[in-house]
C-alpha atoms as a PDB file:
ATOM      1  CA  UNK A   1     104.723  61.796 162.239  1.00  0.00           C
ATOM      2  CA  UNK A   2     105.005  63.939 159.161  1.00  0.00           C
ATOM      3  CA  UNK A   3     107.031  62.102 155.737  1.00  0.00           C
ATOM      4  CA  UNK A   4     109.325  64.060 154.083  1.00  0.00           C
ATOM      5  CA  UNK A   5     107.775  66.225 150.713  1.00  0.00           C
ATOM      6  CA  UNK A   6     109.161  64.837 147.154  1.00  0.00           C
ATOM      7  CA  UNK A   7     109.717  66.875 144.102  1.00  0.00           C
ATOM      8  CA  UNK A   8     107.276  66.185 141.416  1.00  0.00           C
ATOM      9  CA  UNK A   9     104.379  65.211 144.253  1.00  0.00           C
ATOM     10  CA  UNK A  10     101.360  67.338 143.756  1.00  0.00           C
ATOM     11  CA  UNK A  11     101.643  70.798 145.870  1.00  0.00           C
ATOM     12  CA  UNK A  12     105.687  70.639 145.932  1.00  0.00           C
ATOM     13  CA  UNK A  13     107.356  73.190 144.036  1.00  0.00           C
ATOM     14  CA  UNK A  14     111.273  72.424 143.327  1.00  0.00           C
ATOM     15  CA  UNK A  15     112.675  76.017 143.875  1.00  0.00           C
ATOM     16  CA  UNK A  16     116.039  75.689 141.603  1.00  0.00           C
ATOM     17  CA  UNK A  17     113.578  74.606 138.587  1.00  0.00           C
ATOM     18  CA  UNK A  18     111.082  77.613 139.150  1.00  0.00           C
ATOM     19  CA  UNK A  19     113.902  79.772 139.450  1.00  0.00           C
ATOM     20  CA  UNK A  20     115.849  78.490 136.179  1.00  0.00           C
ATOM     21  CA  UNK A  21     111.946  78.498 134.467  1.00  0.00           C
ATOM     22  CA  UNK A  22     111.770  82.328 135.609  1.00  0.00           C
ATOM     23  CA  UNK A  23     114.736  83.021 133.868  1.00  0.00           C
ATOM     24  CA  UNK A  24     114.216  81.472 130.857  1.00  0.00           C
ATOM     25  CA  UNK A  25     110.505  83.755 130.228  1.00  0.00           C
ATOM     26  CA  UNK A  26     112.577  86.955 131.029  1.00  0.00           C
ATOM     27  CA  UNK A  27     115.278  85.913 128.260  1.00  0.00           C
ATOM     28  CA  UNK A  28     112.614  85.300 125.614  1.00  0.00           C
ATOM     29  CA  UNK A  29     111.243  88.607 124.146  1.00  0.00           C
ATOM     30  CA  UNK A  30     107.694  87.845 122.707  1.00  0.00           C
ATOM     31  CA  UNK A  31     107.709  89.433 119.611  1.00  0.00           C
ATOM     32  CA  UNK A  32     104.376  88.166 119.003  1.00  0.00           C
ATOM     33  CA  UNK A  33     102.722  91.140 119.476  1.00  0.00           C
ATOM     34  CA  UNK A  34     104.741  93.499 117.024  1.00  0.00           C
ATOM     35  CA  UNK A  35     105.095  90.902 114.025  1.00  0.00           C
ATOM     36  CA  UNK A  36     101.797  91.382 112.490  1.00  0.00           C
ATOM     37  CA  UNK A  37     101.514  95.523 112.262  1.00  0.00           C
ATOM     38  CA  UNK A  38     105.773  95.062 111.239  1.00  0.00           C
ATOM     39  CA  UNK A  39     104.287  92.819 108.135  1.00  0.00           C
ATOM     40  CA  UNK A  40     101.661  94.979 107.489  1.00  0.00           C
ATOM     41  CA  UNK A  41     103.964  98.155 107.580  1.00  0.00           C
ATOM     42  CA  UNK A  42     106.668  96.295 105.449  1.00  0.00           C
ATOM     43  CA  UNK A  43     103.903  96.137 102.611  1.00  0.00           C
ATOM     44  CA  UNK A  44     102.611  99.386 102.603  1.00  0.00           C
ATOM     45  CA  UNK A  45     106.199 100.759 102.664  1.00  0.00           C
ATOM     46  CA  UNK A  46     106.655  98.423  98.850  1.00  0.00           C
ATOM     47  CA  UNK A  47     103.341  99.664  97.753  1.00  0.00           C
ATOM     48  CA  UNK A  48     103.773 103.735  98.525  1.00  0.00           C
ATOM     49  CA  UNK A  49     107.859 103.973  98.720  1.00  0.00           C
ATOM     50  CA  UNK A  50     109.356 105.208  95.586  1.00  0.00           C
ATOM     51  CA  UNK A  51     110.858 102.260  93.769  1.00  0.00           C
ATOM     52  CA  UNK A  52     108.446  99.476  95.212  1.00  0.00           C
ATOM     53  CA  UNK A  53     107.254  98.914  91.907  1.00  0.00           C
ATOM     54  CA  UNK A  54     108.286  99.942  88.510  1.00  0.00           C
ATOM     55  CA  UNK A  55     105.311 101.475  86.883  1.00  0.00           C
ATOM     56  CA  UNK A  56     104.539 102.043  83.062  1.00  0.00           C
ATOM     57  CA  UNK A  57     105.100 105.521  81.893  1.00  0.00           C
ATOM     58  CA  UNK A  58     102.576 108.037  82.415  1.00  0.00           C
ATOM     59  CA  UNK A  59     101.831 106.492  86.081  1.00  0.00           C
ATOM     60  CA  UNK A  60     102.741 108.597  88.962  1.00  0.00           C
ATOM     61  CA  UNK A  61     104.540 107.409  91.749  1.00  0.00           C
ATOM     62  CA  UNK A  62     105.799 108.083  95.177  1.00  0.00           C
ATOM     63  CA  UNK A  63     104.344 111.084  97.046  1.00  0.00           C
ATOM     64  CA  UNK A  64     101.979 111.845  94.529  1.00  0.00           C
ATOM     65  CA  UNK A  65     101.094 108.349  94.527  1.00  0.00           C
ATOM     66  CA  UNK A  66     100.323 108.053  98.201  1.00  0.00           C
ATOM     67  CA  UNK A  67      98.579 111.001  98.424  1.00  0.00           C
ATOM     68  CA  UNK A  68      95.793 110.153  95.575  1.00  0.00           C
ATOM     69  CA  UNK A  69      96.008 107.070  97.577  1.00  0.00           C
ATOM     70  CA  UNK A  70      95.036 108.303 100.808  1.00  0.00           C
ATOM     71  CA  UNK A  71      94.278 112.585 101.226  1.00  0.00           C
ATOM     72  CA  UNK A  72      90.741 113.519 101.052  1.00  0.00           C
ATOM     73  CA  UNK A  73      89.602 116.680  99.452  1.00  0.00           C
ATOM     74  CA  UNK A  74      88.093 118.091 102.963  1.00  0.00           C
ATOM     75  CA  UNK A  75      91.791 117.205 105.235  1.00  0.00           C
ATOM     76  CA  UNK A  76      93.532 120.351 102.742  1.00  0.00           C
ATOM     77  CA  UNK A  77      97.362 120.041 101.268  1.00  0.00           C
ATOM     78  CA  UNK A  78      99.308 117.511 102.778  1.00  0.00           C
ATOM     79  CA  UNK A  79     103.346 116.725 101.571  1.00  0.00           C
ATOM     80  CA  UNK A  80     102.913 119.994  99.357  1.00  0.00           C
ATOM     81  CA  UNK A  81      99.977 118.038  97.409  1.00  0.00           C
ATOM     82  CA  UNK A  82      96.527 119.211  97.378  1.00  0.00           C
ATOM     83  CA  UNK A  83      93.799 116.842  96.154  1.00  0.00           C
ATOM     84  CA  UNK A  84      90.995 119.280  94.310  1.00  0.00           C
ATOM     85  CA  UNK A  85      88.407 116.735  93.401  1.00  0.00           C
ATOM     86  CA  UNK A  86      87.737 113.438  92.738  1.00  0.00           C
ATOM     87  CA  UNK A  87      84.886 112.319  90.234  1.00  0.00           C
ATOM     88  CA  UNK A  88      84.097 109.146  88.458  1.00  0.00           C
ATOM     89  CA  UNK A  89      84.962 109.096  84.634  1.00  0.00           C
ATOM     90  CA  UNK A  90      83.184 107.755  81.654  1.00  0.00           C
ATOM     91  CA  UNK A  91      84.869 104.687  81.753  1.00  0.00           C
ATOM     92  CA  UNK A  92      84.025 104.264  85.845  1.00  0.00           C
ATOM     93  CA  UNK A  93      87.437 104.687  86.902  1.00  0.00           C
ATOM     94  CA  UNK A  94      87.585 106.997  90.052  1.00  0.00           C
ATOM     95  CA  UNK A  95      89.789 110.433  89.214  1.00  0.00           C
ATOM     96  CA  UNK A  96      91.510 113.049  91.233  1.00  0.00           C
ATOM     97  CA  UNK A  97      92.383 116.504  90.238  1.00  0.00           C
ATOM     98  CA  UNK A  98      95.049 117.611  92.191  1.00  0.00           C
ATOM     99  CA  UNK A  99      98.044 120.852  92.608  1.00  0.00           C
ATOM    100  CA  UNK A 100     101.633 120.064  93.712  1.00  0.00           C
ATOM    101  CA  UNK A 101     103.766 122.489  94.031  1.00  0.00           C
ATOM    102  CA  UNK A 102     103.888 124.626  90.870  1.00  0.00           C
ATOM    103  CA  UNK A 103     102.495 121.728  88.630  1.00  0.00           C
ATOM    104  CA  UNK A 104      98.838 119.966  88.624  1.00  0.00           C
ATOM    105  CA  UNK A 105      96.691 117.317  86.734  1.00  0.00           C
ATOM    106  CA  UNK A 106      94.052 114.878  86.984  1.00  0.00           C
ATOM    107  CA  UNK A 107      95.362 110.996  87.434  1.00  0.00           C
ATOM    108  CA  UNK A 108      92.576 108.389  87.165  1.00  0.00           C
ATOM    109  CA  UNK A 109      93.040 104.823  88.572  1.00  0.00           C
ATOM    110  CA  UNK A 110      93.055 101.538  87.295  1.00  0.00           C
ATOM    111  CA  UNK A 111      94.475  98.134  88.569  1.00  0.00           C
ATOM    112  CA  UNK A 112      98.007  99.195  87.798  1.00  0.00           C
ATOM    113  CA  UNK A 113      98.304 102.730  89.638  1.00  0.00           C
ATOM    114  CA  UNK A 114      97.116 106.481  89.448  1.00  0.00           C
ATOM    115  CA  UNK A 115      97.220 107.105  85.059  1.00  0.00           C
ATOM    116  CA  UNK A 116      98.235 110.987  84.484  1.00  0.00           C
ATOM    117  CA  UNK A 117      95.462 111.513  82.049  1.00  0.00           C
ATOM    118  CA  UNK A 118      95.980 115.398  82.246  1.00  0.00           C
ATOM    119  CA  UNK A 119      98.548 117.875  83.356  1.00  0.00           C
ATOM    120  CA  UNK A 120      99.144 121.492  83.657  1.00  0.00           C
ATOM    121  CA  UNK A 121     100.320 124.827  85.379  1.00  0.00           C
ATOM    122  CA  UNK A 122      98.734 125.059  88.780  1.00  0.00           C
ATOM    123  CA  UNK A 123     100.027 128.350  89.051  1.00  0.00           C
ATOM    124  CA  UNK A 124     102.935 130.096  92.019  1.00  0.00           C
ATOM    125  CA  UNK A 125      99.412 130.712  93.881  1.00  0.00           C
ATOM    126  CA  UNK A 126      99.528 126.595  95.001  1.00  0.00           C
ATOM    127  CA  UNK A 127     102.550 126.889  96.562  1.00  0.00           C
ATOM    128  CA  UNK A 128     100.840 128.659  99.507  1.00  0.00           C
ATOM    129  CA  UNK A 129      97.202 128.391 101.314  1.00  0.00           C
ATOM    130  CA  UNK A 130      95.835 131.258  99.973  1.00  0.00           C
ATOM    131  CA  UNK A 131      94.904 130.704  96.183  1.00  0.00           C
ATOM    132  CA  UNK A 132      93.764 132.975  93.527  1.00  0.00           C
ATOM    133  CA  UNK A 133      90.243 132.403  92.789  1.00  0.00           C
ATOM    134  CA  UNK A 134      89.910 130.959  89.739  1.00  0.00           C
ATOM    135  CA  UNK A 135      93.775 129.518  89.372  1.00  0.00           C
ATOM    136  CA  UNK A 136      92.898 126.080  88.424  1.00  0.00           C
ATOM    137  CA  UNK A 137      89.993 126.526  86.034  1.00  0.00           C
ATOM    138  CA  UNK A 138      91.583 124.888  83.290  1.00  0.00           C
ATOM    139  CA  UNK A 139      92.089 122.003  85.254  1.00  0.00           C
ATOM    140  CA  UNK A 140      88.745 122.016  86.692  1.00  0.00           C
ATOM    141  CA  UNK A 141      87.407 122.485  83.580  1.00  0.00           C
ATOM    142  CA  UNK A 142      88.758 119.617  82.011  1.00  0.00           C
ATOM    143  CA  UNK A 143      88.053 117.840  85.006  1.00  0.00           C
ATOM    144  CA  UNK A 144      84.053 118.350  84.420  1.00  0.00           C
ATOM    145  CA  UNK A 145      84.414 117.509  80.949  1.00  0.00           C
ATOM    146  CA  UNK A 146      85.738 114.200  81.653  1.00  0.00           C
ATOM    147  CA  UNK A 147      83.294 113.573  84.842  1.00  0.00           C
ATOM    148  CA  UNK A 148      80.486 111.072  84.065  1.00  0.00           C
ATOM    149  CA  UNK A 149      78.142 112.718  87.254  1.00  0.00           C
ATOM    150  CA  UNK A 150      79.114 115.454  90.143  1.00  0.00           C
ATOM    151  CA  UNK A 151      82.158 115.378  92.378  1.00  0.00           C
ATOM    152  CA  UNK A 152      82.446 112.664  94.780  1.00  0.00           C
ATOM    153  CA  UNK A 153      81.883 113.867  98.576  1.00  0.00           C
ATOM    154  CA  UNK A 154      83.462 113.548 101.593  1.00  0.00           C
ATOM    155  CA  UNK A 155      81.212 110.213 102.220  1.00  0.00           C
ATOM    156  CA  UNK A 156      81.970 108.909  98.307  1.00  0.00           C
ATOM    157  CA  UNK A 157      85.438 109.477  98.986  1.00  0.00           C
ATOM    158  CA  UNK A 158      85.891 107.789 101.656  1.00  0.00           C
ATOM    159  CA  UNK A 159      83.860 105.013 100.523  1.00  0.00           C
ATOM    160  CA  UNK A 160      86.238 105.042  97.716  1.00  0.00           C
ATOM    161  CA  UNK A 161      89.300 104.947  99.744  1.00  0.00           C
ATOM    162  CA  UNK A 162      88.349 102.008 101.511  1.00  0.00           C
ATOM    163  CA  UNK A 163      87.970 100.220  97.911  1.00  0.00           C
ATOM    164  CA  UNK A 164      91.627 101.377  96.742  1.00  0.00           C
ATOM    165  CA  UNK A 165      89.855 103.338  94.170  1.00  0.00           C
ATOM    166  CA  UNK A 166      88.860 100.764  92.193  1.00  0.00           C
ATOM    167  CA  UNK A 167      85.617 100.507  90.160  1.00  0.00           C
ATOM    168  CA  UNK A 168      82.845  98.722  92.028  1.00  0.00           C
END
């Protein structure tokens, strides 16, 4: 004759405990998963948000900030800012000429931020795609006079980038 099956015996499964276990996963979010990227994105939004930091005078900030920070010469104007060039400087800081809006400069950076070492009229041209030829000579002038070697390209950029712009 067959003995009667036990809880807790190998094989036996107590059905009210599996059921209450079942209900206790579905209750518990796992928010594994989503805490890492929501600590990474909590950072950048201090580092690139207006008021994460309080920076020096002459250090731009913001949407300026993050784009110097992140655009490329070759992706175009992004946020109404348009990166022109970037070039390494006597000192071997990494620099960016750039338009925005009706206003432009060239902001090198060091370990606090992007420095506004030059500024200037960019001209009504930058508010649009198509640009006078010739509009920001000034700037690009000044930009070769402070440029220790030629332009950065799209592969010195982005080597660049992935450094935060900081001297090697």
């Amino acid at each position: 004759m067959l003995a009667p099956l036990k809880a807790g015996e190998p094989g036996v499964v107590h059905m009210a405990m599996a059921r209450q276990e079942r209900a206790m996963k579905k209750k518990a979010p796992r928010w594994g998963w989503i805490a890492g990227p929501l600590a990474a994105a909590a950072a950048l939004a201090l580092v690139f948000l207006p008021g994460g930091k309080d920076l020096p005078d002459g250090y731009v900030q913001g949407q300026l900030a993050s784009a110097l920070d992140t655009q490329l010469v070759s992706e175009g104007a992004a946020d109404g800012t348009r990166v022109l060039l970037s070039f390494e400087d006597e000192a071997g800081r990494y620099c960016r000429a750039f338009s925005s809006g009706d206003t432009g400069g060239i902001a090198c950076r060091d370990a606090t931020g992007w420095k506004l070492e030059a500024g200037g009229d960019a001209g009504e041209a930058q508010a649009t795609q198509y640009r006078q030829a010739g509009s920001d000579a000034g700037l690009m002038a000044r930009a070769q006079d402070m440029a220790s070697g030629p332009a950065l390209d799209s592969e010195g950029e982005r080597a660049a980038r992935e450094r935060g712009w900081l001297a090697r």
